[in-house]
N, C-alpha and C. Protein backbone atom coordinates (compact mmCIF):
# COMPACT_ATOMS: atom_id res chain seq x y z
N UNK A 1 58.13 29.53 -26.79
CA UNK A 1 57.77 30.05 -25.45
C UNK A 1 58.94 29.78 -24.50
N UNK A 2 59.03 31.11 -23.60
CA UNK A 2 60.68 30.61 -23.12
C UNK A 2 60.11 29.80 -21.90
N UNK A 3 61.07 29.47 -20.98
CA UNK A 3 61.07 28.50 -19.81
C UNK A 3 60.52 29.22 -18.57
N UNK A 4 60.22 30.33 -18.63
CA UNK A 4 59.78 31.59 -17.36
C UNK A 4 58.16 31.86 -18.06
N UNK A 5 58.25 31.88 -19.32
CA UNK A 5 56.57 32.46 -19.52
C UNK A 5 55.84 31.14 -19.25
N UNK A 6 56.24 29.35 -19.94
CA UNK A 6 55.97 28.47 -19.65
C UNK A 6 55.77 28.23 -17.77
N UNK A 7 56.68 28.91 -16.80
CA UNK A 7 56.23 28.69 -15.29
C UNK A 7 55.37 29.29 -15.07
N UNK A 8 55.05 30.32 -16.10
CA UNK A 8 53.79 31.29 -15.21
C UNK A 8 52.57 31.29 -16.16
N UNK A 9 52.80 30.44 -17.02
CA UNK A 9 51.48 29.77 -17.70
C UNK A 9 50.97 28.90 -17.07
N UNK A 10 51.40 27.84 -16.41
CA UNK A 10 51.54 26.66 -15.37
C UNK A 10 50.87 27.20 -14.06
N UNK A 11 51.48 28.61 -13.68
CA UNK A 11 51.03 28.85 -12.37
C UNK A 11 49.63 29.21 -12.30
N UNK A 12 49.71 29.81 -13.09
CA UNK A 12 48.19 30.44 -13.83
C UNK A 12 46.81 29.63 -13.51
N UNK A 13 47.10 28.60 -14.62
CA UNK A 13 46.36 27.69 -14.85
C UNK A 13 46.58 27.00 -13.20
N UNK A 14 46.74 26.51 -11.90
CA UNK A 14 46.36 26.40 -11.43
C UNK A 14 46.12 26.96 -9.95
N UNK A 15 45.88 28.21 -10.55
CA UNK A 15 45.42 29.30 -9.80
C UNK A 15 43.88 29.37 -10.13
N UNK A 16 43.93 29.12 -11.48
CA UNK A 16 42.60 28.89 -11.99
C UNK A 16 41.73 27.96 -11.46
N UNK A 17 42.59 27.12 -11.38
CA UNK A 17 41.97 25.36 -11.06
C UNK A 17 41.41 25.72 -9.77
N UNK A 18 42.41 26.42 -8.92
CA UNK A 18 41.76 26.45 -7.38
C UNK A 18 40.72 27.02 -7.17
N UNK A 19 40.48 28.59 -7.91
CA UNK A 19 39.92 29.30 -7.48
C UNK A 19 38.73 28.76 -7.99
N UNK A 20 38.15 28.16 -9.07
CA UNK A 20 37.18 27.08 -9.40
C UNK A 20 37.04 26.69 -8.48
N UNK A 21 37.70 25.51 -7.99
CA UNK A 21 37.05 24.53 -7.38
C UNK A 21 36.99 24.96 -5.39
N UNK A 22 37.47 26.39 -5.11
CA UNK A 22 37.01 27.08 -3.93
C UNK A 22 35.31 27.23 -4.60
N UNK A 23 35.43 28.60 -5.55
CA UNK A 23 33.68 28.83 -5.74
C UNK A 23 32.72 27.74 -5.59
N UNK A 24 33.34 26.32 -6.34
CA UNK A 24 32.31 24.87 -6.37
C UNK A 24 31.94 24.54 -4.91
N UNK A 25 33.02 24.59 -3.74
CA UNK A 25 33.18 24.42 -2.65
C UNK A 25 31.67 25.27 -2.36
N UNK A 26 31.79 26.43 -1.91
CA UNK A 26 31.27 27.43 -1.48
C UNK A 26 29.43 27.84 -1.76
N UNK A 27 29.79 27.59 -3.01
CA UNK A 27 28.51 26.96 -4.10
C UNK A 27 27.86 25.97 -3.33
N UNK A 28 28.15 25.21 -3.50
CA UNK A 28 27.74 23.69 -2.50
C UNK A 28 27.32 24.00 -1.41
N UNK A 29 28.37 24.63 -0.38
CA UNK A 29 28.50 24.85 0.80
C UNK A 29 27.09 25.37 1.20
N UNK A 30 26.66 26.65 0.36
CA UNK A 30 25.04 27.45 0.18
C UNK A 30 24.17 26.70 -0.01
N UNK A 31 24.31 26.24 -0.88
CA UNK A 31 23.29 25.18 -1.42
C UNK A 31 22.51 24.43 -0.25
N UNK A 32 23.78 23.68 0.44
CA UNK A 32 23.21 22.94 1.75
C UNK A 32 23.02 23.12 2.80
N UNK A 33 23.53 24.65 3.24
CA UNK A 33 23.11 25.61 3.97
C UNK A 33 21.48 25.91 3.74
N UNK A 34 20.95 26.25 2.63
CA UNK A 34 19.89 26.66 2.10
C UNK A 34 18.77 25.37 2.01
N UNK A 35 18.94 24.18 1.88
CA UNK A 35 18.34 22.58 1.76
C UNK A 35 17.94 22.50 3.65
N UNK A 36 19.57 23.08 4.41
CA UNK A 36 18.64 22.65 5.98
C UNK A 36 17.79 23.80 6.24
N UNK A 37 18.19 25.21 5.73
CA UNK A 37 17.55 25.98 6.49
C UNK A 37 15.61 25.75 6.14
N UNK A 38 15.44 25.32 4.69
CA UNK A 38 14.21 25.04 4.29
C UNK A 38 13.45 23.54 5.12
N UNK A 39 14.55 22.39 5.47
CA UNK A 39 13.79 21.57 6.17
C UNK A 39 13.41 21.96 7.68
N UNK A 40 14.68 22.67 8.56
CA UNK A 40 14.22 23.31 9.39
C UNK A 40 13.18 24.46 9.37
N UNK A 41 12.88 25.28 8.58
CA UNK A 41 11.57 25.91 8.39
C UNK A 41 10.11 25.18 8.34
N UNK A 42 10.15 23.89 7.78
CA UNK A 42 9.16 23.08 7.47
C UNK A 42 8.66 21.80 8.91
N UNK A 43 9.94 21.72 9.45
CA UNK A 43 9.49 21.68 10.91
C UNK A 43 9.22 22.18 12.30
N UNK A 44 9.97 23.33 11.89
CA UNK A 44 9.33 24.34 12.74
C UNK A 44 7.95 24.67 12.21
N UNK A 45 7.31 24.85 11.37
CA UNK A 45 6.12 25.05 10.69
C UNK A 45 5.02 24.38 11.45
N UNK A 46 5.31 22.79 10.85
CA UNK A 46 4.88 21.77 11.59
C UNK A 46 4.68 21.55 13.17
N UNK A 47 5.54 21.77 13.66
CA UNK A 47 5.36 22.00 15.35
C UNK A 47 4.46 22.98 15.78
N UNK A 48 4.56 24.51 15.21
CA UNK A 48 3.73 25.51 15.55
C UNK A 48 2.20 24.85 14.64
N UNK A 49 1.97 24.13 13.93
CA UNK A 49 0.67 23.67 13.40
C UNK A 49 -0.07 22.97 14.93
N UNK A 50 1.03 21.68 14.90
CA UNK A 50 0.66 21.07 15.97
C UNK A 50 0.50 21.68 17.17
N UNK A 51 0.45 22.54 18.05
CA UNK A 51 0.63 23.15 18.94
C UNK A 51 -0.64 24.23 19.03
N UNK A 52 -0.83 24.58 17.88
CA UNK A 52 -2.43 25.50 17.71
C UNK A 52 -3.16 24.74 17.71
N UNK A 53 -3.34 23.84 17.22
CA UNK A 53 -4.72 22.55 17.08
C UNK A 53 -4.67 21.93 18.56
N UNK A 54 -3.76 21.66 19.12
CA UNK A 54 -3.55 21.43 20.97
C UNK A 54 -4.47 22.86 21.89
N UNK A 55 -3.87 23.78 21.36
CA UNK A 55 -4.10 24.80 22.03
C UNK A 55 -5.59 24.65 21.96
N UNK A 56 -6.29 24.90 20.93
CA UNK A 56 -7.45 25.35 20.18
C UNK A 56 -8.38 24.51 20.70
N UNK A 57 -8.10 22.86 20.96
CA UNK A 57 -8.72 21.74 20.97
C UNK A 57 -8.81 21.99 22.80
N UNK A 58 -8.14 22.33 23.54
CA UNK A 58 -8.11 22.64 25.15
C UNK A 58 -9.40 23.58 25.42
N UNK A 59 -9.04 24.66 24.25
CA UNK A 59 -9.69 26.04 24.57
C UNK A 59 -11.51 25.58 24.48
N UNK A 60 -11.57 25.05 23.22
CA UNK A 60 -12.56 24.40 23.09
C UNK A 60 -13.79 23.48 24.05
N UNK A 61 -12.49 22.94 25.03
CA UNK A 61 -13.03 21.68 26.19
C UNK A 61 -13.12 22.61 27.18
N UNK A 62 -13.01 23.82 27.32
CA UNK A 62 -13.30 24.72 28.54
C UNK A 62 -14.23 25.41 28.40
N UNK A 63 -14.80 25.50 26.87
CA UNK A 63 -15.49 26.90 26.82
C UNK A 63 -17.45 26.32 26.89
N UNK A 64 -18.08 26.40 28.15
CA UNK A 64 -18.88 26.33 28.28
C UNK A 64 -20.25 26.60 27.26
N UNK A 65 -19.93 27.46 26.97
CA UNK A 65 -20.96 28.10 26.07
C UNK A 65 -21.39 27.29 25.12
N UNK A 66 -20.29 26.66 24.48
CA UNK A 66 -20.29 25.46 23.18
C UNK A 66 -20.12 24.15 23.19
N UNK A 67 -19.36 23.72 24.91
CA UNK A 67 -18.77 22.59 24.57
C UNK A 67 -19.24 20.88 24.47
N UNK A 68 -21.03 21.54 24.35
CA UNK A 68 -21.82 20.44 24.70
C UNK A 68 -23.16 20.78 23.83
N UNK A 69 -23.75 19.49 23.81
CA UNK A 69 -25.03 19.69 22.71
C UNK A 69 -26.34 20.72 23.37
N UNK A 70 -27.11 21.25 22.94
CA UNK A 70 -28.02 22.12 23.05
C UNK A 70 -29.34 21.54 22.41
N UNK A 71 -30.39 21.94 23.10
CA UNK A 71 -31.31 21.43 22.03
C UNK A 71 -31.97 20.06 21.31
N UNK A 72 -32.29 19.81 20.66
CA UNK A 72 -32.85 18.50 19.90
C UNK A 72 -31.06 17.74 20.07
N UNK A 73 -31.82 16.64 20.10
CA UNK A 73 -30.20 15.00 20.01
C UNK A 73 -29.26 15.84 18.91
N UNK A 74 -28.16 15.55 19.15
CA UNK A 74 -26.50 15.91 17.96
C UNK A 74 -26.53 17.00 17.58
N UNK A 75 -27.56 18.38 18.64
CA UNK A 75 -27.67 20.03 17.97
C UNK A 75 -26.48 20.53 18.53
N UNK A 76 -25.23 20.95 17.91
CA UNK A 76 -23.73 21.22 18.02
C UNK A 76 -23.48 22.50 17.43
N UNK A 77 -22.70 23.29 17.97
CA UNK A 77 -22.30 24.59 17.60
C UNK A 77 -21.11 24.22 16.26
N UNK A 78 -20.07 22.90 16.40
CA UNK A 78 -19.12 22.68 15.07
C UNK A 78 -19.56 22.41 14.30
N UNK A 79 -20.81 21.64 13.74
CA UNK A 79 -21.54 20.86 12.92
C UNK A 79 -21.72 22.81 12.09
N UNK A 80 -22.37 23.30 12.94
CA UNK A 80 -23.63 24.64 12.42
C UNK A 80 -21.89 25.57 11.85
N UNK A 81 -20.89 24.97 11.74
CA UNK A 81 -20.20 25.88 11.58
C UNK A 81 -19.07 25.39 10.14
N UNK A 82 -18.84 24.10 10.16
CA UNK A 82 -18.27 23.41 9.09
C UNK A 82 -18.62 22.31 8.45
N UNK A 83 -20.03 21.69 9.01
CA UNK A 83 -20.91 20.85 8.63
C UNK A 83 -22.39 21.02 7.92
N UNK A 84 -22.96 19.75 8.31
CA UNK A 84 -24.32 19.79 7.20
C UNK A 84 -25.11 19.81 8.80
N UNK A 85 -26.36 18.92 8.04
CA UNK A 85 -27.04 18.32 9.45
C UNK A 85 -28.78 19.42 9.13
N UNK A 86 -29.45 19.06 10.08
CA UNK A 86 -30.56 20.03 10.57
C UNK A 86 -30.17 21.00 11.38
N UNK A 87 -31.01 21.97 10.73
CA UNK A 87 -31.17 22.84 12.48
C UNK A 87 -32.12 23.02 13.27
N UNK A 88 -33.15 21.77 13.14
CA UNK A 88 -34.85 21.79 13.88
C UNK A 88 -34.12 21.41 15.14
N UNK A 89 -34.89 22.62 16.16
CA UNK A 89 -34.77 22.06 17.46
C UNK A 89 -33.15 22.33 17.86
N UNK A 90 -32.37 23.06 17.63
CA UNK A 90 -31.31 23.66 17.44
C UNK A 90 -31.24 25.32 17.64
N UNK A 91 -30.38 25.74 18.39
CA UNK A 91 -30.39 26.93 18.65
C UNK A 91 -29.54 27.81 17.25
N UNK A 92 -29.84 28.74 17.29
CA UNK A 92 -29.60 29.60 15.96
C UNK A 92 -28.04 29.36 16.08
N UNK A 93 -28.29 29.31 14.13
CA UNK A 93 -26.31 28.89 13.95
C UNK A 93 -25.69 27.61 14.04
N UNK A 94 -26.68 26.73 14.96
CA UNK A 94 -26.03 25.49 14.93
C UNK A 94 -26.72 24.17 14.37
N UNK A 95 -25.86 23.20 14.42
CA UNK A 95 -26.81 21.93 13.45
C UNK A 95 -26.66 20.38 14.22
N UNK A 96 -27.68 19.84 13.38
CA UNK A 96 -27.65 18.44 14.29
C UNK A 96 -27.45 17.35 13.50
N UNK A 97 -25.92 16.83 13.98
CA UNK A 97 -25.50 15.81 13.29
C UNK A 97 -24.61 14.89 13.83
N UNK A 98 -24.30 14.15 13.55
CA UNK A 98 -23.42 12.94 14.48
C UNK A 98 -22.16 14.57 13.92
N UNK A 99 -20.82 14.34 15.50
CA UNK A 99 -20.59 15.68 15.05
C UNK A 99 -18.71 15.60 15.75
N UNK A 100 -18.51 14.16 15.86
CA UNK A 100 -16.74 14.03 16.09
C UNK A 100 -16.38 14.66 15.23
N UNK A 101 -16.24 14.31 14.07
CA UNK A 101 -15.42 14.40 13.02
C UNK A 101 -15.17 16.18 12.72
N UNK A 102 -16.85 16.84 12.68
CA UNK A 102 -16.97 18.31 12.93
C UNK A 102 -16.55 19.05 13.81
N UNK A 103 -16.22 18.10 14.37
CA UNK A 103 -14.96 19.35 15.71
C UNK A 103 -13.99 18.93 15.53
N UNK A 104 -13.38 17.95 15.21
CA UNK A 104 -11.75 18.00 14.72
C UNK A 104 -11.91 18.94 13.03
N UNK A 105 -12.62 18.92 12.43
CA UNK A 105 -12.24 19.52 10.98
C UNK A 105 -12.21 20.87 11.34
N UNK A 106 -13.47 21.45 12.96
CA UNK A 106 -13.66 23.26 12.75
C UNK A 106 -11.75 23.42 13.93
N UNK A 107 -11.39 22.57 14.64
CA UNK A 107 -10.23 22.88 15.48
C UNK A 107 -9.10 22.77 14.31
N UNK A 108 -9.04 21.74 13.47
CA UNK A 108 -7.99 21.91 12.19
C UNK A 108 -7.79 23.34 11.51
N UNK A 109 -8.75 23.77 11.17
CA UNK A 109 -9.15 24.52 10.41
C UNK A 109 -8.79 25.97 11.03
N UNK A 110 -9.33 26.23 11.93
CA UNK A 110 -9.19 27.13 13.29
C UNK A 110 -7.92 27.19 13.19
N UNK A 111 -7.25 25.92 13.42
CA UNK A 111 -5.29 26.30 13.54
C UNK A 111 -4.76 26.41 12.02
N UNK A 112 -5.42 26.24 10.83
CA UNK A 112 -4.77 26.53 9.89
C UNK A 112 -4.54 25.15 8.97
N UNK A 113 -4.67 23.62 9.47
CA UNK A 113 -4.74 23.11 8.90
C UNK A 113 -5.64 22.97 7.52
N UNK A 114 -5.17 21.89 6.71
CA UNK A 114 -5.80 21.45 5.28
C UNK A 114 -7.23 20.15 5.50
N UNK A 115 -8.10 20.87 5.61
CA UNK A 115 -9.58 20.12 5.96
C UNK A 115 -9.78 19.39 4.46
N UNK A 116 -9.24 19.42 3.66
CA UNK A 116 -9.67 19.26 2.01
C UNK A 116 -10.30 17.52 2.45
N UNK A 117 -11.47 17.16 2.16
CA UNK A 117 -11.74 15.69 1.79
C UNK A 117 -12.54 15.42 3.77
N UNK A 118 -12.45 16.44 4.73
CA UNK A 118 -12.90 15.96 5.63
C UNK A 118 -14.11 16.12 5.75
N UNK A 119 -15.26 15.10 6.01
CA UNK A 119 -17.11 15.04 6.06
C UNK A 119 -17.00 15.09 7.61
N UNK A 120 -18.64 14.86 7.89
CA UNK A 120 -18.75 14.40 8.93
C UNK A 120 -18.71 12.80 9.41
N UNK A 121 -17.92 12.33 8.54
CA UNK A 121 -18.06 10.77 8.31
C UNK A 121 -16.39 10.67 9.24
N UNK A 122 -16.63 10.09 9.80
CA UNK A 122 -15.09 9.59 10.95
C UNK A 122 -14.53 8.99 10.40
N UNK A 123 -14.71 8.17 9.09
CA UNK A 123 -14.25 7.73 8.15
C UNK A 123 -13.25 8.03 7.22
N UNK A 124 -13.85 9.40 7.07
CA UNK A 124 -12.79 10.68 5.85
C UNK A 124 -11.25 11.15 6.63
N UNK A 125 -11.44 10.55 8.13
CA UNK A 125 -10.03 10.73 8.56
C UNK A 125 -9.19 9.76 8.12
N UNK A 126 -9.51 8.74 8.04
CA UNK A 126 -8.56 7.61 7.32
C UNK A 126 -8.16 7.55 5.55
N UNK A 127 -8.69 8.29 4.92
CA UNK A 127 -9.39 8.66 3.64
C UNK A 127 -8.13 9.85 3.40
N UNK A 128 -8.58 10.98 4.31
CA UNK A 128 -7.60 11.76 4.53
C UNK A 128 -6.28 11.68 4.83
N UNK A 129 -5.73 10.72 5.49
CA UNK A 129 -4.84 10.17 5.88
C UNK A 129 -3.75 9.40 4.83
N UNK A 130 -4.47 8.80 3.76
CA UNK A 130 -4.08 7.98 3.15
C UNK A 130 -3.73 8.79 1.54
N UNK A 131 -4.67 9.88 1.83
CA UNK A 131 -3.97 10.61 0.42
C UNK A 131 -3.15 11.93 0.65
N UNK A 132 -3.30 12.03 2.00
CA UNK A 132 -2.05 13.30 2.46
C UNK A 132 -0.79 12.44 2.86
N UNK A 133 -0.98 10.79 2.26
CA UNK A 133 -0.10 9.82 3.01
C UNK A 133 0.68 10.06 4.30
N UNK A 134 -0.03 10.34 5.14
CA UNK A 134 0.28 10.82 6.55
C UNK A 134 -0.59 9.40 7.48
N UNK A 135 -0.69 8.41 6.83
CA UNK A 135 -1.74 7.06 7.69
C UNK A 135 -0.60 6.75 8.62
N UNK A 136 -1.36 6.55 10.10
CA UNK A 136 -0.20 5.52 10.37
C UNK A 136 -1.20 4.33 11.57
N UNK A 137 -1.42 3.30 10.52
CA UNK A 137 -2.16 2.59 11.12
C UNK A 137 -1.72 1.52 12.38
N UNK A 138 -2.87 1.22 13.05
CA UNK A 138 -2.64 0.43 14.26
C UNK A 138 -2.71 1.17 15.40
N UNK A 139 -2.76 0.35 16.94
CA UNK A 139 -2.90 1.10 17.83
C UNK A 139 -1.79 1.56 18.50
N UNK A 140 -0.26 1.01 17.79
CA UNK A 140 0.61 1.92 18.50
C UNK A 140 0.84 3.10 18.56
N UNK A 141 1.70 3.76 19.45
CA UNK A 141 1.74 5.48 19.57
C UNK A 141 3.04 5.76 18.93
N UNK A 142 3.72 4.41 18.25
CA UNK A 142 5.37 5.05 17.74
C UNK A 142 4.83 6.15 16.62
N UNK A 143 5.47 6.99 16.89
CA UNK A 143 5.36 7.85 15.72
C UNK A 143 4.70 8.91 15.52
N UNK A 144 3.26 8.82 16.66
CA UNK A 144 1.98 9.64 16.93
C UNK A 144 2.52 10.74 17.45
N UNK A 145 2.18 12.19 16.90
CA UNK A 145 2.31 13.32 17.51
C UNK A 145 1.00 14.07 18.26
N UNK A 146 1.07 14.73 18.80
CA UNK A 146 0.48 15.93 19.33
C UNK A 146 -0.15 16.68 18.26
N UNK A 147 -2.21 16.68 17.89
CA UNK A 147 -2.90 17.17 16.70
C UNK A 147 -3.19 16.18 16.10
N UNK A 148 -2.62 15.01 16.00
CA UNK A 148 -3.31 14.18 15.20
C UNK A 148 -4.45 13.41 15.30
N UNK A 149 -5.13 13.26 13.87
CA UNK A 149 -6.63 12.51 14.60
C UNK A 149 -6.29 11.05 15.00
N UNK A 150 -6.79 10.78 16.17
CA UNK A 150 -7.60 9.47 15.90
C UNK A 150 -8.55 8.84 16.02
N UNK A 151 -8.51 7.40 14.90
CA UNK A 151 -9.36 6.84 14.17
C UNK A 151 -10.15 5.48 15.18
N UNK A 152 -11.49 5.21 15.36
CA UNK A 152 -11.55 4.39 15.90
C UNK A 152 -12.84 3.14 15.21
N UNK A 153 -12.49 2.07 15.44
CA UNK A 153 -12.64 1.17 14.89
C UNK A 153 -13.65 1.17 13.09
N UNK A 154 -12.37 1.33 12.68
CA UNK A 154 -12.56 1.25 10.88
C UNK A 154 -13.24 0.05 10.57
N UNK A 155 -13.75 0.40 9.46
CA UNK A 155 -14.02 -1.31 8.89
C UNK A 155 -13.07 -1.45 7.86
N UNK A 156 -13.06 -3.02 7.46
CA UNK A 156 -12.46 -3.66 6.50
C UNK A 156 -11.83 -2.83 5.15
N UNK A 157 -13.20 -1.75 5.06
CA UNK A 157 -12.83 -1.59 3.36
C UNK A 157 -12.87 0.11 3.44
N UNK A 158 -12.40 0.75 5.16
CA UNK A 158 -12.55 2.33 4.91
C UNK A 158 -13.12 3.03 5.32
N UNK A 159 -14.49 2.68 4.99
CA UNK A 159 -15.87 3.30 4.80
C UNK A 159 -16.43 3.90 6.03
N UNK A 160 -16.29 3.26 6.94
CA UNK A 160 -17.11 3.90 8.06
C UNK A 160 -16.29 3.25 9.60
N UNK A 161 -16.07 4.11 10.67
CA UNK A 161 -15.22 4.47 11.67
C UNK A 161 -16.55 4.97 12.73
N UNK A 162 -16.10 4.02 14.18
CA UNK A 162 -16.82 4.38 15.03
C UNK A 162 -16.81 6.24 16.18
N UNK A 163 -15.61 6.37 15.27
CA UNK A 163 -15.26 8.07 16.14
C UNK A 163 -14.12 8.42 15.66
N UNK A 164 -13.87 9.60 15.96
CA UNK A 164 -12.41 10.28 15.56
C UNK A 164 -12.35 11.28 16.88
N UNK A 165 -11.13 11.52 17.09
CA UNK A 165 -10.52 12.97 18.13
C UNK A 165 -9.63 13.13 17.60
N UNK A 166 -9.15 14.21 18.75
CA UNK A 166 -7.23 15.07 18.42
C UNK A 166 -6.70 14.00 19.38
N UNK A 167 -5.07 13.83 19.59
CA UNK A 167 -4.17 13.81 19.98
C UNK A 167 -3.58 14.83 20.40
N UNK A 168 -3.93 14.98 21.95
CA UNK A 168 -3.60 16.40 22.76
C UNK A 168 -2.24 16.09 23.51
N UNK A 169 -1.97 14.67 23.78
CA UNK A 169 -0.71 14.46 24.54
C UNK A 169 -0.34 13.08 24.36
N UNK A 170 0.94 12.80 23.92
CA UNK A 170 1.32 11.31 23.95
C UNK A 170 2.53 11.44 25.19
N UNK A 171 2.28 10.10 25.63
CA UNK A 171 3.44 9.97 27.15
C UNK A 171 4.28 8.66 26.63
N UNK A 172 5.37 8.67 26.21
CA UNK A 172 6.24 7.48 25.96
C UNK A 172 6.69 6.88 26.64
N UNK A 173 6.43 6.81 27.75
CA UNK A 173 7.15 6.04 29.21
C UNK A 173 6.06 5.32 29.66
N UNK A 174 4.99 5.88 29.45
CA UNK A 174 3.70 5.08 29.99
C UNK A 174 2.68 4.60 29.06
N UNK A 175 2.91 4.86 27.99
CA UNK A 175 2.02 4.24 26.62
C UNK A 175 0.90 4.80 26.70
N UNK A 176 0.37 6.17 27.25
CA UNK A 176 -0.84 6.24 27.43
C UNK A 176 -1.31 7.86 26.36
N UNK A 177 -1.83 8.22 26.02
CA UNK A 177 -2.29 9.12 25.10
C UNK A 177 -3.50 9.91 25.82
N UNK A 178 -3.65 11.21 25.17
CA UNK A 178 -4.98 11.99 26.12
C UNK A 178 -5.20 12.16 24.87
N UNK A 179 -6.49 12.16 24.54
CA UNK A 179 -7.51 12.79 23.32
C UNK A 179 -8.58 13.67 23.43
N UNK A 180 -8.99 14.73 22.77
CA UNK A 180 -10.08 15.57 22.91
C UNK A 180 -11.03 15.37 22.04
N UNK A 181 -12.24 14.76 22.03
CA UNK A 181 -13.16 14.80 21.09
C UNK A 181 -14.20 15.39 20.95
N UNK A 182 -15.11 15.78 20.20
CA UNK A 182 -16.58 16.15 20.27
C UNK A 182 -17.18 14.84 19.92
N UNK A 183 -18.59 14.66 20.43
CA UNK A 183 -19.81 13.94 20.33
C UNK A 183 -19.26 12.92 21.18
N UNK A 184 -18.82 13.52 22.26
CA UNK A 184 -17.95 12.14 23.67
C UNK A 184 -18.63 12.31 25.06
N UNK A 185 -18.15 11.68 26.27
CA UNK A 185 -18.30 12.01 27.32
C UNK A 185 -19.87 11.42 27.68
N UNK A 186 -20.49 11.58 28.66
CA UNK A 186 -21.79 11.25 29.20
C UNK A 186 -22.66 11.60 27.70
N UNK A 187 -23.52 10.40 27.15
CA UNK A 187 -24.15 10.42 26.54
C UNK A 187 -23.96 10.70 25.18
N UNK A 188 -22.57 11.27 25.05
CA UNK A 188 -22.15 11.16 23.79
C UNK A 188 -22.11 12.86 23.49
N UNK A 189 -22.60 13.51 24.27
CA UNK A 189 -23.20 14.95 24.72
C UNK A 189 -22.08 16.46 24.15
N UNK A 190 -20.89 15.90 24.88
CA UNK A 190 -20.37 16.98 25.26
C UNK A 190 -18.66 16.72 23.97
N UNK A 191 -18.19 17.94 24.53
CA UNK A 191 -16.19 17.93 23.81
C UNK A 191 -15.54 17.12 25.10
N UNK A 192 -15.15 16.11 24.78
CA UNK A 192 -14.28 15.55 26.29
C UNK A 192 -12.83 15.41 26.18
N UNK A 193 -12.41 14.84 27.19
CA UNK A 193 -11.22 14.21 27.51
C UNK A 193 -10.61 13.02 28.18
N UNK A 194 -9.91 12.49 27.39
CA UNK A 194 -9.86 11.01 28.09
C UNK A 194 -8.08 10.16 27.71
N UNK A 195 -8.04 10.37 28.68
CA UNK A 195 -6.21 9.52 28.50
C UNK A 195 -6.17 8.29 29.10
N UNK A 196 -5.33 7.54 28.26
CA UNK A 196 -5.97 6.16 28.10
C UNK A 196 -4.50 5.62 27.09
N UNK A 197 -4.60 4.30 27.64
CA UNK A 197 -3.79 3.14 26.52
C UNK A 197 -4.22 2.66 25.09
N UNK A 198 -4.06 3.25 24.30
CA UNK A 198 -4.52 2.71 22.97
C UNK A 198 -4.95 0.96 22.86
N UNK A 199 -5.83 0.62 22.80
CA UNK A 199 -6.04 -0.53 22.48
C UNK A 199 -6.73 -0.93 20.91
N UNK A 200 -7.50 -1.94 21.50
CA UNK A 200 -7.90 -2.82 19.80
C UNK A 200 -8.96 -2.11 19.38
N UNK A 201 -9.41 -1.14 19.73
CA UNK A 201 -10.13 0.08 19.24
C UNK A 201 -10.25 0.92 18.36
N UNK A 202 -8.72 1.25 18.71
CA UNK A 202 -8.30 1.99 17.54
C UNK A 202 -7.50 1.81 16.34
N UNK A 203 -7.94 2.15 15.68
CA UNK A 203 -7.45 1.63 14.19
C UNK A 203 -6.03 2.30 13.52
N UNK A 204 -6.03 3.47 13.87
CA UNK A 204 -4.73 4.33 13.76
C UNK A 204 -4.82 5.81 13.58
N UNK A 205 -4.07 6.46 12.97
CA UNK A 205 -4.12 7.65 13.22
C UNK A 205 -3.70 8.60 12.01
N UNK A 206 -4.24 9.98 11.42
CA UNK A 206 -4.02 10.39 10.77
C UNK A 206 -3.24 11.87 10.93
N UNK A 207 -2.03 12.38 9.87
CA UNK A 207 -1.99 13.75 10.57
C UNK A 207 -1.75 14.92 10.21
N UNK A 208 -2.29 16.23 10.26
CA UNK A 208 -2.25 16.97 9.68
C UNK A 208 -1.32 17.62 8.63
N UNK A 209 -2.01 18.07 7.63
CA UNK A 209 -1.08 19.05 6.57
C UNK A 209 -1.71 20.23 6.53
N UNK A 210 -0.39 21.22 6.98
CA UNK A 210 -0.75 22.61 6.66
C UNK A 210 -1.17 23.04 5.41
């Protein structure tokens, strides 16, 4: 091989080399282009979740027609709609049952969230929580978004929780949180609202999966 075909065998070969390791470049380059554009899709997702269950949970606390019991004790328009319960003494369509938990599962649901495992037990939010591993226990707000339930005073082993609501607004400057619940307010009656400092009440908080 003379000394000129040997330079341009040489050149060759790393012409080769480059243009490889440009495509690997570029390759890559997509790749991780394509990795953010999917995590940014998945939080944008997430935000518009959170933001319908806000919406939904407002719309809810305004709308007269429903936003309060009717009829015989715990006769609720959410219960008669994603729950169990009676309907003696209940106006047609709806049911009577202890009925927090049934208005966060029909406002989840409503925005599109994953109700899978939620009862009328205030309980199944922590339950829920723990196998969508989305728990985040205690009464601080680090971390708490806008839609999420919370849980109020759990027992020891799970089982049973004195109430659940949404998380309609967290304020980080002032530690204080607004919640919307059903089976709240005067007598336990109505969908309310109440912003307030998390205290030893609450047990923590669970949060939605689309």
């Amino acid at each position: 091989m003379s000394r000129i075909t040997k330079v341009l065998t040489l050149v060759a070969a790393l012409f080769a080399l480059s243009t490889s390791a440009s495509t690997a470049a570029v390759q890559g380059q997509t790749a991780g282009t394509g990795q953010t554009q999917a995590v940014s899709a998945a939080v944008q997702a997430e935000a518009s979740l959170r933001s319908r269950i806000v919406s939904i949970a407002k719309s809810e606390l305004a709308n007269k027609s429903r936003n309060r019991e009717k009829g015989a004790k715990n006769c609720n328009y959410y219960s008669g709609k994603v729950g169990g319960g009676s309907t003696k003494g209940c106006p047609k369509g709806w049911k009577s049952e202890a009925w927090c938990a049934d208005f966060l599962k029909y406002v989840w649901k409503q925005a599109g969230a994953s109700t899978s495992g939620i009862t009328p037990a205030a309980a199944s939010l922590y339950k829920y929580g723990k196998t969508k591993k989305t728990w985040n226990p205690g009464k601080s707000i680090k971390g708490v978004k806008v839609g999420d339930a919370i849980v109020y005073n759990l027992n020891s082993s799970g089982t049973w929780a004195s109430h659940v609501g949404i998380v309609t607004k967290v304020n980080t400057k002032t530690g204080k949180i607004t919640v919307i619940s059903g089976n709240s307010g005067k007598n336990s009656m109505y969908v309310a609202e109440r912003t307030f400092t998390p205290d030893g009440t609450v047990s923590g908080y669970a949060s939605p999966k689309g």
